[in-house]
N, C-alpha and C. Protein backbone atom coordinates (compact mmCIF):
# COMPACT_ATOMS: atom_id res chain seq x y z
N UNK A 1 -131.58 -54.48 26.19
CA UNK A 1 -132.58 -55.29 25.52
C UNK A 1 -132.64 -54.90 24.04
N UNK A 2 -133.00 -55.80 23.24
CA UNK A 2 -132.61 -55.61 21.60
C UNK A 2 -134.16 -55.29 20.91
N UNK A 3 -133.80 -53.99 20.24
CA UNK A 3 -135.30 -53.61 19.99
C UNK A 3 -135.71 -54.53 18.78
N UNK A 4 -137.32 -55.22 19.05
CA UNK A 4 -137.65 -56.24 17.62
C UNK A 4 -138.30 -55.05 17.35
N UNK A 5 -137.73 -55.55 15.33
CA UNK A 5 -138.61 -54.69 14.65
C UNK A 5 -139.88 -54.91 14.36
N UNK A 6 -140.65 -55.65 15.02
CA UNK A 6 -141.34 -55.61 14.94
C UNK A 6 -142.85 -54.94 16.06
N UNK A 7 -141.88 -54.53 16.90
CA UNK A 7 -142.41 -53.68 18.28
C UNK A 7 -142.98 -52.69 17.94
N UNK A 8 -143.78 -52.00 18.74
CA UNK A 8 -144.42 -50.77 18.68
C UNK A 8 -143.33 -49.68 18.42
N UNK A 9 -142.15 -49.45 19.17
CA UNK A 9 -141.64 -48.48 18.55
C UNK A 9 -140.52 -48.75 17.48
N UNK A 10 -140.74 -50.00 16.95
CA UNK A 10 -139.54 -50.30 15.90
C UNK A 10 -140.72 -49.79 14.37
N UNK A 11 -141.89 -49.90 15.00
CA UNK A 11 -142.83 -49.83 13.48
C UNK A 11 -142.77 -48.30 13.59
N UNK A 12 -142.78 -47.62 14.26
CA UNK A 12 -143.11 -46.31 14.64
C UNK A 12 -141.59 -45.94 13.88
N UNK A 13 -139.94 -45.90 14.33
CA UNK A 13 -139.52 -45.82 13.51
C UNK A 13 -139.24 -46.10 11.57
N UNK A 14 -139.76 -47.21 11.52
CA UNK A 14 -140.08 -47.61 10.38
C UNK A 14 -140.57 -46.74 9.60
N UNK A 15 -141.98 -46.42 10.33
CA UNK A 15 -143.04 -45.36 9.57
C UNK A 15 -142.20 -43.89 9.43
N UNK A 16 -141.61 -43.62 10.32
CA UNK A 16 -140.53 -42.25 9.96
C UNK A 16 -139.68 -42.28 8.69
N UNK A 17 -139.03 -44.00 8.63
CA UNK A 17 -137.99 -43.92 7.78
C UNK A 17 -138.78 -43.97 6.27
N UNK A 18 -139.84 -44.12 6.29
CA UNK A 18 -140.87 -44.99 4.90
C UNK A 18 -141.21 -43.11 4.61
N UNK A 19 -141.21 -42.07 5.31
CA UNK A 19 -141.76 -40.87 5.23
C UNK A 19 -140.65 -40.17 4.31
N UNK A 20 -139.70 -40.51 5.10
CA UNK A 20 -138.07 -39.66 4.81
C UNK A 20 -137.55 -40.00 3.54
N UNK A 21 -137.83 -41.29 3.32
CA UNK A 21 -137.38 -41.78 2.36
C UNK A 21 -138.42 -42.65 1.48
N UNK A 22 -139.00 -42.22 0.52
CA UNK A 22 -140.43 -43.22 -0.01
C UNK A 22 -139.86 -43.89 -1.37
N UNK A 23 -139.08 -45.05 -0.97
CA UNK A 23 -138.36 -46.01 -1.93
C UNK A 23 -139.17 -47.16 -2.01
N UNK A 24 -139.08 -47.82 -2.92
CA UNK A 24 -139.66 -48.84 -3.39
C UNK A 24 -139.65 -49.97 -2.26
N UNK A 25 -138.23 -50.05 -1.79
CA UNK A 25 -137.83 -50.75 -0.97
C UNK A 25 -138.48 -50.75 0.95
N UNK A 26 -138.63 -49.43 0.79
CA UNK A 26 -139.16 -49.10 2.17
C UNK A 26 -139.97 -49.63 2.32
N UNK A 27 -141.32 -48.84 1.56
CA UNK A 27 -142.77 -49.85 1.07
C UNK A 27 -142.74 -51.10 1.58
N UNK A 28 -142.06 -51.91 0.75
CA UNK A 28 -141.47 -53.49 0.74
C UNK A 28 -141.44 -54.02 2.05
N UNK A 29 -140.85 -53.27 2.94
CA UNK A 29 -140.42 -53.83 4.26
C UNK A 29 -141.48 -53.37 5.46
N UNK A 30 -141.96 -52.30 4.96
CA UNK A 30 -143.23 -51.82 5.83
C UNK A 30 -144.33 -52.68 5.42
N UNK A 31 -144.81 -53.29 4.42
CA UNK A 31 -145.48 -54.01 4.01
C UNK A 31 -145.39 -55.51 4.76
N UNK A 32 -144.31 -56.03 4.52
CA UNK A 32 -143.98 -57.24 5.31
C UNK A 32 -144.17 -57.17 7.14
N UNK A 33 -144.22 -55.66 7.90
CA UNK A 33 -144.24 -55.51 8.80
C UNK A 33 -146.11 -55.47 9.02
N UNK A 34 -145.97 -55.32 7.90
CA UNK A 34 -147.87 -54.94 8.44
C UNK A 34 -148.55 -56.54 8.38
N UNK A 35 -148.01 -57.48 7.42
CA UNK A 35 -148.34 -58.55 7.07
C UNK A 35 -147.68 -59.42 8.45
N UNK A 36 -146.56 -59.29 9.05
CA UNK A 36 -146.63 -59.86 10.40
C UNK A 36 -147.35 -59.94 11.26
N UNK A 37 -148.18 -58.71 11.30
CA UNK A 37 -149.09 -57.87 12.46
C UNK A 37 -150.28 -58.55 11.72
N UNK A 38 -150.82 -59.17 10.78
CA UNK A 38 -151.97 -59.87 10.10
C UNK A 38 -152.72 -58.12 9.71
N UNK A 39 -152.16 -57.42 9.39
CA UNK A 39 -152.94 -56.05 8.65
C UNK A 39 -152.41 -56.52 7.26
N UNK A 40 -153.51 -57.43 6.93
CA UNK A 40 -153.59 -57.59 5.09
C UNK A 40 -153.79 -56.44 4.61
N UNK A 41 -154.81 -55.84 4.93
CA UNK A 41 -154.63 -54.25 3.78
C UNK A 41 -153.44 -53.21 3.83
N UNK A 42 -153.44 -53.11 4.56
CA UNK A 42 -152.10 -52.07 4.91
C UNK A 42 -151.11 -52.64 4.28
N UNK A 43 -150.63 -54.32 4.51
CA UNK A 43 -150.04 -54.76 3.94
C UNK A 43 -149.64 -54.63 2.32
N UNK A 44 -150.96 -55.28 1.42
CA UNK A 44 -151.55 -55.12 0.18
C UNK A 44 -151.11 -53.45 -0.21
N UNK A 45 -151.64 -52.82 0.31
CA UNK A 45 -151.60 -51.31 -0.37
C UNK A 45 -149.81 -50.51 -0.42
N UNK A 46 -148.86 -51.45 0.96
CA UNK A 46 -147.50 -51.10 0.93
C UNK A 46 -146.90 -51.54 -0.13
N UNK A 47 -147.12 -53.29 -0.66
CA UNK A 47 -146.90 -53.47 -1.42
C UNK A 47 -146.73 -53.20 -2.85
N UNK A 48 -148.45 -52.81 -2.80
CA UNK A 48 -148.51 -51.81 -4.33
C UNK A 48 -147.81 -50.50 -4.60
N UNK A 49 -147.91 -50.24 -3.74
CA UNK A 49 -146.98 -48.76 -3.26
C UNK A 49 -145.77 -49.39 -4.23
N UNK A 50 -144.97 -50.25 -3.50
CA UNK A 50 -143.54 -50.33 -3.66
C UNK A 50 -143.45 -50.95 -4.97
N UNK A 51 -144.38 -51.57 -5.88
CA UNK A 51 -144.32 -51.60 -7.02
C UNK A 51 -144.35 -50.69 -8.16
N UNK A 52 -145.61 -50.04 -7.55
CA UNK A 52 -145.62 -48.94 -8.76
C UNK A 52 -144.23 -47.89 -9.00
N UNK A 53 -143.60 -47.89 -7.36
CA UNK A 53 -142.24 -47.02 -7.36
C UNK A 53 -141.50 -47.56 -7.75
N UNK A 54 -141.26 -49.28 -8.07
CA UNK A 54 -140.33 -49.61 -8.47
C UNK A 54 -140.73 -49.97 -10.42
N UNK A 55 -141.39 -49.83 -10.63
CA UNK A 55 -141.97 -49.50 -12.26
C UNK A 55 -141.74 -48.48 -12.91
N UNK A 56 -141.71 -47.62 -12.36
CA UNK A 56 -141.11 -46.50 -12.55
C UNK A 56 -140.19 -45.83 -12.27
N UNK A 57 -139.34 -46.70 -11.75
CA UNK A 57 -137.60 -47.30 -11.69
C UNK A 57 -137.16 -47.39 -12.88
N UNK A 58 -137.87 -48.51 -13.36
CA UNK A 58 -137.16 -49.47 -13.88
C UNK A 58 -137.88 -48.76 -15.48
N UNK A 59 -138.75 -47.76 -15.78
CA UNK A 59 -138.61 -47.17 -16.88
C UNK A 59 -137.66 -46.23 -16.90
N UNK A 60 -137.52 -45.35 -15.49
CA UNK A 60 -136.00 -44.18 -15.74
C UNK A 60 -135.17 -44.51 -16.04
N UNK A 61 -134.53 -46.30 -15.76
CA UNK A 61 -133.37 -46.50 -15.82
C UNK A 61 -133.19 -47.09 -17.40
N UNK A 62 -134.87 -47.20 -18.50
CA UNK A 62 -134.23 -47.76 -19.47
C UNK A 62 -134.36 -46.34 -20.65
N UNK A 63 -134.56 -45.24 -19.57
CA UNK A 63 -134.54 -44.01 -21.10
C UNK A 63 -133.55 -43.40 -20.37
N UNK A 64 -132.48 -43.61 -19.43
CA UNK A 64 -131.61 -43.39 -18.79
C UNK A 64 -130.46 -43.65 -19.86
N UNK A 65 -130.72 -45.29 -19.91
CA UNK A 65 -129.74 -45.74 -21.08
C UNK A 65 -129.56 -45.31 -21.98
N UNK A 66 -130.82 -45.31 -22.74
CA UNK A 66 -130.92 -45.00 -24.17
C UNK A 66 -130.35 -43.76 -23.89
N UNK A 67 -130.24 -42.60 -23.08
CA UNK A 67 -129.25 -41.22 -23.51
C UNK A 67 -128.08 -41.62 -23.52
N UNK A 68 -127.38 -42.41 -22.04
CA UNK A 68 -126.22 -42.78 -22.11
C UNK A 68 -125.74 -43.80 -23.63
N UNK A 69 -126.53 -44.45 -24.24
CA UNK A 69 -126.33 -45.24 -25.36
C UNK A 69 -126.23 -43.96 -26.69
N UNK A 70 -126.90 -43.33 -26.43
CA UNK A 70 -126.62 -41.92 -27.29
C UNK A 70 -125.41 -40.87 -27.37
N UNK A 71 -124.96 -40.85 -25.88
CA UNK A 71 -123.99 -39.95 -25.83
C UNK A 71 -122.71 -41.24 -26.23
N UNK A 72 -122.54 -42.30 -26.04
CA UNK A 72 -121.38 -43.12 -26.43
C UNK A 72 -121.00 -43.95 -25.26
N UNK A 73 -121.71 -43.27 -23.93
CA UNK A 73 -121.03 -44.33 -23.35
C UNK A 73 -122.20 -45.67 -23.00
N UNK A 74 -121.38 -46.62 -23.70
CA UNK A 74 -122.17 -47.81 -23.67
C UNK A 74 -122.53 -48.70 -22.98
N UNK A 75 -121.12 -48.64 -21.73
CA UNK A 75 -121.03 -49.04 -20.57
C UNK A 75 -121.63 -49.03 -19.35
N UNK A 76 -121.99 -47.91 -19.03
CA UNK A 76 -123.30 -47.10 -18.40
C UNK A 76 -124.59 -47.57 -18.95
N UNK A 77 -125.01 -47.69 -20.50
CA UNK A 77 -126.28 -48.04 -21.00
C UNK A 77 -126.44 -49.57 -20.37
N UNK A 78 -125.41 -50.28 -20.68
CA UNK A 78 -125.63 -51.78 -20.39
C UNK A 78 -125.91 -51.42 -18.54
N UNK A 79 -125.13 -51.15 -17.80
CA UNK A 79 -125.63 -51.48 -16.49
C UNK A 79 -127.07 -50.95 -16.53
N UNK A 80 -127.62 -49.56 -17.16
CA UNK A 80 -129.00 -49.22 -16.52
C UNK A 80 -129.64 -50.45 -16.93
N UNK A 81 -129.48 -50.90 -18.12
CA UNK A 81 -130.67 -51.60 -19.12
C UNK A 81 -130.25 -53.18 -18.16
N UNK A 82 -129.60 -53.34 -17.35
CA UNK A 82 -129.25 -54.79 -16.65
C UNK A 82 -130.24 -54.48 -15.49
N UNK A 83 -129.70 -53.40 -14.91
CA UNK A 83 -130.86 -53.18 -13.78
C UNK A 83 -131.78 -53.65 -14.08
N UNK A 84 -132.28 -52.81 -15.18
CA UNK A 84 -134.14 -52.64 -15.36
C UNK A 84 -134.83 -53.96 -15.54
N UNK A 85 -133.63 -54.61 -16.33
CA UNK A 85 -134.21 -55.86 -16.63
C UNK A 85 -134.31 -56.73 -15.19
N UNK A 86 -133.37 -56.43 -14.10
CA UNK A 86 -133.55 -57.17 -12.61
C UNK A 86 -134.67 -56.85 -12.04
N UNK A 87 -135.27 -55.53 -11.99
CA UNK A 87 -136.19 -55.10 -11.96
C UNK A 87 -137.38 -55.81 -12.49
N UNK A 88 -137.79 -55.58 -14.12
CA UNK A 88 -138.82 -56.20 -14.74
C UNK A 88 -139.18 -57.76 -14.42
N UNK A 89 -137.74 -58.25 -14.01
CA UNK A 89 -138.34 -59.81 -13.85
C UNK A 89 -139.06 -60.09 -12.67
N UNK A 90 -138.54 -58.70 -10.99
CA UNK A 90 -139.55 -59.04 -10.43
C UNK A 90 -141.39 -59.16 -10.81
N UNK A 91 -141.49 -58.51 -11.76
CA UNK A 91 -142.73 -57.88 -12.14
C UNK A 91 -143.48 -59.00 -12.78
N UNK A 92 -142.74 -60.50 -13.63
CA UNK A 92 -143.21 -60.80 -14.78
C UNK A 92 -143.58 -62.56 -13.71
């Protein structure tokens, strides 16, 4: 039988993996799991979670650049500063 993730023990793993690993992204998906289950707050607060982690992404990756734009390689600066900007537009 195919475990839904959305089962008691698929959230239960979830919540392990959101512990192990506290990515922007995790948040994101634990959030959407809580919003299935109609837990708006839990929901709401995963969400914010996974924003604020991903805001502060998306500033490492643009003083990231600016060193790599310092040391010469420019190539590296353009991908961080592409990210960030994939990033920022979720935001705007």
């Amino acid at each position: 039988m195919r475990e839904d993730r959305f089962s008691s023990s698929g959230c239960e793993r979830l919540q392990s993996a959101v512990l192990k690993s506290p990515e922007g992204a995790s948040y994101g998906v634990r959030g959407d799991v809580f919003a299935k289950q109609q837990e708006w707050d839990r929901a709401i607060e995963d969400y914010e979670r996974a924003k604020i982690i991903d805001s502060r992404l998306e500033q490492t990756l643009r003083q990231r650049a600016k060193w790599h734009q310092a040391a010469g390689r420019s190539d590296a600066a353009k991908k961080d500063t592409d990210r960030a900007d994939r990033l920022q537009a979720l935001f705007d």
